[in-house]
Protein backbone atom coordinates (compact mmCIF):
# COMPACT_ATOMS: atom_id res chain seq x y z
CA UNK A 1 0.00 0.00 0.00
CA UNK A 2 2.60 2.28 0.60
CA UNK A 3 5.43 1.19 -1.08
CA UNK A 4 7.44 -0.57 1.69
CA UNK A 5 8.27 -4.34 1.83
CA UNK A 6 6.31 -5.97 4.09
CA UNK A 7 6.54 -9.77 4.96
CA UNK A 8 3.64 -11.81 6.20
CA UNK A 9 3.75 -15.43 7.01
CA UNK A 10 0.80 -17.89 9.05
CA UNK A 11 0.06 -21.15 9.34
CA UNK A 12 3.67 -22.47 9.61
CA UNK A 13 2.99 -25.89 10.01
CA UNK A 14 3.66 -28.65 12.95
CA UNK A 15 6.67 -27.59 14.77
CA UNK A 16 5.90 -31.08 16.74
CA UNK A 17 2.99 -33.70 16.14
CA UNK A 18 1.94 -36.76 15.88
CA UNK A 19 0.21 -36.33 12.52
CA UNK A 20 1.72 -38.50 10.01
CA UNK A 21 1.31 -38.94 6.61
CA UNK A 22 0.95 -42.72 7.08
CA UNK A 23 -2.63 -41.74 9.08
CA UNK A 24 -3.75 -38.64 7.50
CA UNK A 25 -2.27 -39.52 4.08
CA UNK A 26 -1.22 -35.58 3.87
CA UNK A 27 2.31 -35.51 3.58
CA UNK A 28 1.96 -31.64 4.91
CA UNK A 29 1.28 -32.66 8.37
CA UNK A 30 5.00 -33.49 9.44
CA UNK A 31 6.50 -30.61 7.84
CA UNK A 32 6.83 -27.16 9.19
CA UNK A 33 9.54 -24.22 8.94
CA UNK A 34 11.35 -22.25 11.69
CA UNK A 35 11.36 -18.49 10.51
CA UNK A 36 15.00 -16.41 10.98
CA UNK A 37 13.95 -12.84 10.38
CA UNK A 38 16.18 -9.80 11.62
CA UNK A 39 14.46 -6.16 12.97
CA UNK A 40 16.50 -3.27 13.00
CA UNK A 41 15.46 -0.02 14.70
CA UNK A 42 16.83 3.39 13.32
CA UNK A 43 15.32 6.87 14.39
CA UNK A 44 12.59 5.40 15.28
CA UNK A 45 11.96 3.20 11.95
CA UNK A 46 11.72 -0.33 12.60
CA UNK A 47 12.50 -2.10 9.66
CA UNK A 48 12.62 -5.77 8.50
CA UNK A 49 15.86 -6.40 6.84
CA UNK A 50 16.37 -10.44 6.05
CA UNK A 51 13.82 -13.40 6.38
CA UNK A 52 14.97 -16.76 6.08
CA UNK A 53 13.04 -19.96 6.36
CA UNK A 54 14.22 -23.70 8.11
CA UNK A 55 12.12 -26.16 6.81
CA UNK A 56 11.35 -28.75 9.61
CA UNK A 57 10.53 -32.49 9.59
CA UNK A 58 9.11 -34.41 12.04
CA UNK A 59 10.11 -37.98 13.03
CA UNK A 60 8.23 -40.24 14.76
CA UNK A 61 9.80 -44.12 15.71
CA UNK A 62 7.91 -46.47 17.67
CA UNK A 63 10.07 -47.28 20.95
CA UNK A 64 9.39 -50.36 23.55
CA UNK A 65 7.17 -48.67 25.76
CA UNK A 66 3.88 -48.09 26.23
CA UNK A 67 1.59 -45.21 27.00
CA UNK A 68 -1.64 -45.25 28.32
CA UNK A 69 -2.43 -48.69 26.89
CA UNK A 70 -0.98 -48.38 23.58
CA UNK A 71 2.72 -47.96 21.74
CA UNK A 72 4.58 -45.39 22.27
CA UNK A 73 6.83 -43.43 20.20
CA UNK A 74 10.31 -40.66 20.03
CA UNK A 75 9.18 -37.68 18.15
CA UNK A 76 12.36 -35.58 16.59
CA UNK A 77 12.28 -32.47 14.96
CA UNK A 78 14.83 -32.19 11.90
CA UNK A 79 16.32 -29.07 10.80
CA UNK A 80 16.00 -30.12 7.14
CA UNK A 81 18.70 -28.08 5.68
CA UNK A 82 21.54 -29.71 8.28
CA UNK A 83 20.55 -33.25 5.77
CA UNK A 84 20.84 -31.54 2.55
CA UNK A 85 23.39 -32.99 0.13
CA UNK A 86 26.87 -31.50 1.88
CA UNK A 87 25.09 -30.93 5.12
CA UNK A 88 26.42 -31.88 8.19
CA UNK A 89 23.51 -35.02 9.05
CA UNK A 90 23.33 -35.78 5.75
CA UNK A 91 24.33 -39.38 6.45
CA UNK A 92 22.88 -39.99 9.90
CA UNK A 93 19.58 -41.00 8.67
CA UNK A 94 18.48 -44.04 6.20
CA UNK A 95 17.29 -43.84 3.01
CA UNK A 96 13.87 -43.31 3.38
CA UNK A 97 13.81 -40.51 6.15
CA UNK A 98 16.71 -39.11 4.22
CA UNK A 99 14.24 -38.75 1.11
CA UNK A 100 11.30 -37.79 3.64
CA UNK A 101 13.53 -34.93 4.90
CA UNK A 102 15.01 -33.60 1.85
CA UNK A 103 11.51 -33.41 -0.09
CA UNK A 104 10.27 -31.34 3.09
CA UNK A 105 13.09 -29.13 2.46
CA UNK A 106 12.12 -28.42 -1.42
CA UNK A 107 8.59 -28.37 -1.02
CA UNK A 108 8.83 -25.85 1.95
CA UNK A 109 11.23 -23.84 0.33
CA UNK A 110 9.04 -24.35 -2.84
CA UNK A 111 5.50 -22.76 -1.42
CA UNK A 112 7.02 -20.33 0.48
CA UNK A 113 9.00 -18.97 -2.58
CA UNK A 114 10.69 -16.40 -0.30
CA UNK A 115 12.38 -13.27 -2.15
CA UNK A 116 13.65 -10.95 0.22
């Protein structure tokens, strides 16, 4: 409206859940993104001057327990961009959570198509 750069985000997704695409068949409910943004303040202007976004994945393994009369599971939050070809985790995973992670990455980066 006035000309200034304005950045508005909602609905970021499930930091932690126990939605699963194997249940809700949506692969969107165990992806989510972290937002990095940085204010600065300058005679009285506040101004937004970088946004970036960390896609997240979440992991859930079943673990020999119980709760409340049924399994029980670990739930992990990834930091997708650490398991990124080159990235530090990359090969701390298998295969298929390695795939599961790095599409989360792509897709999040994908619909958020951040240009700031």
């Amino acid at each position: 409206k006035d000309g200034e750069k304005k950045f508005i985000i909602y609905s970021m997704g499930n930091l932690l859940s126990n939605q699963r695409v194997e249940t809700l068949e949506n692969i969107w409910t165990e992806r989510g993104v972290i937002m990095d943004i940085t204010i600065e303040k300058e005679n009285g202007k506040t101004t937004l001057t970088s946004v970036k976004a960390h896609p997240t994945w979440v992991s859930r393994t079943k673990i020999d327990r119980s709760f409340m009369e049924g399994p029980a599971y670990d739930y992990q939050v990834f930091l997708a961009e650490n398991y990124m070809p080159g990235g530090p985790l990359e090969h701390t995973v298998d295969k298929e959570t390695l795939e599961r992670i790095q599409s989360a990455y792509t897709e999040v980066n994908k619909l958020l198509n951040i240009k700031f």
